[in-house]
N, C-alpha and C. Protein backbone atom coordinates (compact mmCIF):
# COMPACT_ATOMS: atom_id res chain seq x y z
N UNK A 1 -8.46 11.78 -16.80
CA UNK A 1 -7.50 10.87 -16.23
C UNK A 1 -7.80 9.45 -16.72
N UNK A 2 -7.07 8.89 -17.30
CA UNK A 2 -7.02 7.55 -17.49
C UNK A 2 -6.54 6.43 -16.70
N UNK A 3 -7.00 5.29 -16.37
CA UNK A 3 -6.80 4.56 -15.26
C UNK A 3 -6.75 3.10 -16.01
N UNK A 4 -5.53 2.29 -15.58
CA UNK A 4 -5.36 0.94 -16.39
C UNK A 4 -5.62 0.06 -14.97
N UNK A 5 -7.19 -0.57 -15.17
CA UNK A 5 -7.54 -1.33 -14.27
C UNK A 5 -7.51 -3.07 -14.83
N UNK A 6 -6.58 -3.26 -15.73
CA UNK A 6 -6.30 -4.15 -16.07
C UNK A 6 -6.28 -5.11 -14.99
N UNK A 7 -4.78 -5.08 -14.45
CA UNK A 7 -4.22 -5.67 -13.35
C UNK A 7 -4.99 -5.63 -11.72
N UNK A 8 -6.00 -4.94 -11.87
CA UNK A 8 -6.31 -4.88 -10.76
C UNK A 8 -8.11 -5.44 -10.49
N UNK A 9 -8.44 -6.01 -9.42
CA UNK A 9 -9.37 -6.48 -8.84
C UNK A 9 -9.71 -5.88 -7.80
N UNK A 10 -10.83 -5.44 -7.33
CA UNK A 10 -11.46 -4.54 -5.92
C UNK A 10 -10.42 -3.88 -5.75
N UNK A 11 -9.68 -3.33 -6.28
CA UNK A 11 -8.54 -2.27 -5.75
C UNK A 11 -6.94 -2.80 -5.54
N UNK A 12 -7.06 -3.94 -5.54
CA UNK A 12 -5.86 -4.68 -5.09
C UNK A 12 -5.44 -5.23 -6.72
N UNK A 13 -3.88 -5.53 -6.72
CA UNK A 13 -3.48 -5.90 -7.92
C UNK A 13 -3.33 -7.28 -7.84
N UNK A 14 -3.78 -7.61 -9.02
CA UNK A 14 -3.84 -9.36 -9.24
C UNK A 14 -2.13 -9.96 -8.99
N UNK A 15 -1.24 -9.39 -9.67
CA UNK A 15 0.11 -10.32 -9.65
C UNK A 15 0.67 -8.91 -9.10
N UNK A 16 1.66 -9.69 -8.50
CA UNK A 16 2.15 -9.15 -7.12
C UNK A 16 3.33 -9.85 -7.18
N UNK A 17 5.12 -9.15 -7.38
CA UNK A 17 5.96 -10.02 -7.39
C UNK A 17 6.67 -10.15 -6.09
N UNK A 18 7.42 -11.32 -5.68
CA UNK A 18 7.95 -11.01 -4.14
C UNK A 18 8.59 -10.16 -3.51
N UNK A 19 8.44 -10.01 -2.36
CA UNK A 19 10.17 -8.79 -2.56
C UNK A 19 11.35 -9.61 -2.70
N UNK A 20 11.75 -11.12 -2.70
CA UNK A 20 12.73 -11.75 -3.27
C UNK A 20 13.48 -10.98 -4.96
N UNK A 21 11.96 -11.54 -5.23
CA UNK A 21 12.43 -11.57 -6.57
C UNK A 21 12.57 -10.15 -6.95
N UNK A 22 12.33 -9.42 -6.59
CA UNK A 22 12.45 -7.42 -6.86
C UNK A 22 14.13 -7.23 -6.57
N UNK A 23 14.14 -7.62 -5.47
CA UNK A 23 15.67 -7.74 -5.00
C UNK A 23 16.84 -8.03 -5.67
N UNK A 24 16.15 -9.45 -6.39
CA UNK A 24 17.09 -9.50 -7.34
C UNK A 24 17.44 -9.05 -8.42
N UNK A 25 15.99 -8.92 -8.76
CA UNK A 25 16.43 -8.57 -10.22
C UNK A 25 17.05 -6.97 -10.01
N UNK A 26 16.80 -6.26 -8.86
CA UNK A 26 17.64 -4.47 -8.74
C UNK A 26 19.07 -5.37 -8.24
N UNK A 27 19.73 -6.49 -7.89
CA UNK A 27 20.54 -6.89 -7.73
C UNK A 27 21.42 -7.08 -9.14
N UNK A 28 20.41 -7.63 -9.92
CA UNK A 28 21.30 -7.74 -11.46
C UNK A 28 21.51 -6.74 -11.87
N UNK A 29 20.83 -5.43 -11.65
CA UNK A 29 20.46 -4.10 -12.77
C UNK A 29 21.88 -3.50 -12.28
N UNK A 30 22.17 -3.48 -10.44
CA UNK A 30 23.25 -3.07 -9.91
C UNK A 30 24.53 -3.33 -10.86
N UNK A 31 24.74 -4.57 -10.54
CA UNK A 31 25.51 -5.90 -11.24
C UNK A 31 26.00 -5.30 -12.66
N UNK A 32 25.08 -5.14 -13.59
CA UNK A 32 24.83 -4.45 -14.87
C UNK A 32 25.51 -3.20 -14.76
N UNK A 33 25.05 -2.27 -14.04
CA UNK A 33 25.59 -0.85 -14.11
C UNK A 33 27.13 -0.61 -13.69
N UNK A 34 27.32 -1.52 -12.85
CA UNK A 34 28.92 -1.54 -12.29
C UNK A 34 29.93 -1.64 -13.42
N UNK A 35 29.34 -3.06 -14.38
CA UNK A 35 30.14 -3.55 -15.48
C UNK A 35 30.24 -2.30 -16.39
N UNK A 36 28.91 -1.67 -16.92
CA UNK A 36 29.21 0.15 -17.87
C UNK A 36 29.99 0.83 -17.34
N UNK A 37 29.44 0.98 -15.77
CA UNK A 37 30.45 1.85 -15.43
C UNK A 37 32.28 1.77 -15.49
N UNK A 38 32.45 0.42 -15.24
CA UNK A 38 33.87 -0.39 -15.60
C UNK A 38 34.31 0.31 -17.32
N UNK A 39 33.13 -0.13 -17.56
CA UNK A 39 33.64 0.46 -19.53
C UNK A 39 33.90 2.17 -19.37
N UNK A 40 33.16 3.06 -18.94
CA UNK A 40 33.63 3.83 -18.80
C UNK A 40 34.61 4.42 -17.97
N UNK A 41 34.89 3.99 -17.15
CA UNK A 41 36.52 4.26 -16.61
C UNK A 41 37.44 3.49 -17.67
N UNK A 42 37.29 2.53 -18.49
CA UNK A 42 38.13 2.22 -19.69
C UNK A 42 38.15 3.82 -20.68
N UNK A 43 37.00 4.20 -21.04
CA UNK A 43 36.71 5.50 -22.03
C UNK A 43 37.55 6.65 -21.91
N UNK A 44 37.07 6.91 -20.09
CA UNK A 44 37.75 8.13 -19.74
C UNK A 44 39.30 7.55 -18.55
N UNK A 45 40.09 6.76 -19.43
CA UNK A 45 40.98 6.60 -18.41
C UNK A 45 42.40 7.32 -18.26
N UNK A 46 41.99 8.84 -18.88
CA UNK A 46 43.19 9.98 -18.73
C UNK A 46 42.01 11.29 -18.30
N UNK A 47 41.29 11.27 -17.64
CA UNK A 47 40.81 12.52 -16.84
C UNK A 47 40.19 11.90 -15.10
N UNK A 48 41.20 11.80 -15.17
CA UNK A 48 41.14 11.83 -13.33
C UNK A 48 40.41 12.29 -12.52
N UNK A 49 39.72 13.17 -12.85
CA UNK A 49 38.33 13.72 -12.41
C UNK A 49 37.08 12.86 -12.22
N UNK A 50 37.00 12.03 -14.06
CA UNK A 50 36.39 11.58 -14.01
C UNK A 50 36.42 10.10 -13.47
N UNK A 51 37.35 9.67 -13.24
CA UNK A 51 37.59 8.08 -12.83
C UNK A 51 37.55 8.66 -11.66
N UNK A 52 38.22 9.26 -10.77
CA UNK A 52 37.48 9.11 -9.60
C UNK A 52 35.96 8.99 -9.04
N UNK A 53 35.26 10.42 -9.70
CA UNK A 53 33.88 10.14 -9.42
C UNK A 53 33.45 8.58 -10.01
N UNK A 54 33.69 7.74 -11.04
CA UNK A 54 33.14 6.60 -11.07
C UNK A 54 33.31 5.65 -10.02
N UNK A 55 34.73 5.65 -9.59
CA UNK A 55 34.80 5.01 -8.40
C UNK A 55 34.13 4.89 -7.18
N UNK A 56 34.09 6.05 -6.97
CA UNK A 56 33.22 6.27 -5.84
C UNK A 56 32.05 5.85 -6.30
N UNK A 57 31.01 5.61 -7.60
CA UNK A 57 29.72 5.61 -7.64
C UNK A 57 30.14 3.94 -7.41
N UNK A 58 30.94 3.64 -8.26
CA UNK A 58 30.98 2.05 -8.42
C UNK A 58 31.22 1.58 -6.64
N UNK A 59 31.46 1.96 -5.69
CA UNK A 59 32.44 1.68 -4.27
C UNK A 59 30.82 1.58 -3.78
N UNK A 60 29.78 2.78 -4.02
CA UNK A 60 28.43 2.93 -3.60
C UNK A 60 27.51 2.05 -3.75
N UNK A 61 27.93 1.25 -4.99
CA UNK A 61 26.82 0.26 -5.92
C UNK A 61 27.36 -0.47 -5.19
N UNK A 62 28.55 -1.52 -4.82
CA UNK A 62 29.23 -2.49 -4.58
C UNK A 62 28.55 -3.02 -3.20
N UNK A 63 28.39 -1.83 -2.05
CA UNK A 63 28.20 -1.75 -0.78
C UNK A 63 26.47 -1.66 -1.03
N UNK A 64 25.56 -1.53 -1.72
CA UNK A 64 24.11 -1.74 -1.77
C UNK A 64 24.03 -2.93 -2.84
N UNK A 65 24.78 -3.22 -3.22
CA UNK A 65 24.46 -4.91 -3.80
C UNK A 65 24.79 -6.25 -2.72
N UNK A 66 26.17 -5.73 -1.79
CA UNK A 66 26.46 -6.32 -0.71
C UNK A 66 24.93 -6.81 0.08
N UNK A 67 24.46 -5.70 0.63
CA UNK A 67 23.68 -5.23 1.60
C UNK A 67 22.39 -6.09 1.31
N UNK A 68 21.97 -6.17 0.15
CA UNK A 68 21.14 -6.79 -0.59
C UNK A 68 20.90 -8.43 -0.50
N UNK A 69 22.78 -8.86 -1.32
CA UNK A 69 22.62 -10.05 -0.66
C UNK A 69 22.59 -10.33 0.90
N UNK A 70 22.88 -10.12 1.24
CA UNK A 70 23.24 -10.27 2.63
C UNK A 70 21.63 -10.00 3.09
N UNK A 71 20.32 -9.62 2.46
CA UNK A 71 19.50 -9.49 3.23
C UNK A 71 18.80 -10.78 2.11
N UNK A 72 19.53 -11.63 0.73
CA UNK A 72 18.50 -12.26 0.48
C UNK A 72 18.93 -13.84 1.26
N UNK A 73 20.18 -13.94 1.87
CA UNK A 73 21.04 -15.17 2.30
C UNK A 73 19.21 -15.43 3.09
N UNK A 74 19.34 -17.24 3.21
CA UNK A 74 18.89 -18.09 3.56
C UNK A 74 19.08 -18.51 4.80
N UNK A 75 18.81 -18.13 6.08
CA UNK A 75 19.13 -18.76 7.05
C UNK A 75 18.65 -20.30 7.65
N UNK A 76 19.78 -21.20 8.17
CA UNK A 76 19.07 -22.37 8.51
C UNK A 76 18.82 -22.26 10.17
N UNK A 77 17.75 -22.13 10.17
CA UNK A 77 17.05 -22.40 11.82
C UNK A 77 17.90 -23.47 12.90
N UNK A 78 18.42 -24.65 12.34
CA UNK A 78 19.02 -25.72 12.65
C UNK A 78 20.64 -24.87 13.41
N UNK A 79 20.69 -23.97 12.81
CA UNK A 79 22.56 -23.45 13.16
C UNK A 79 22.34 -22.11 14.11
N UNK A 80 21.28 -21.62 14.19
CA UNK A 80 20.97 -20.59 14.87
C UNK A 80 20.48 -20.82 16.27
């Protein structure tokens, strides 16, 4: 077994990214996949079969990118 203890110190890993920033960037990748998927409902836009199932994947992505922002919004203490 090989073990890459590069990154790591007493067991714990040296860089450590936020969960902000994880968020986002699976926020862009979302973002990203919606737009292919857009191209392919351009590809296949005479089998109805298949544009539906994209829809629905794209309707799925839309509602967990929502969800996402909505958990990275900023609240001000002052309005609450």
């Amino acid at each position: 077994m090989i073990s890459n203890n590069y990154y790591e110190s007493s067991g714990e890993a040296v860089f450590k990214e936020a969960n902000s920033t994880v968020l986002i960037q699976f926020s862009n990748e979302i973002s990203n996949a919606i737009t292919g998927l857009g191209n392919l409902k351009t590809t296949y836009s005479k089998d109805i079969t298949t544009l539906s199932s994209l829809e629905i994947i794209i309707e799925k992505l839309s509602l967990r990118m929502k969800k996402i922002q909505n958990i990275l919004k900023v609240i001000n203490k002052k309005d609450s």
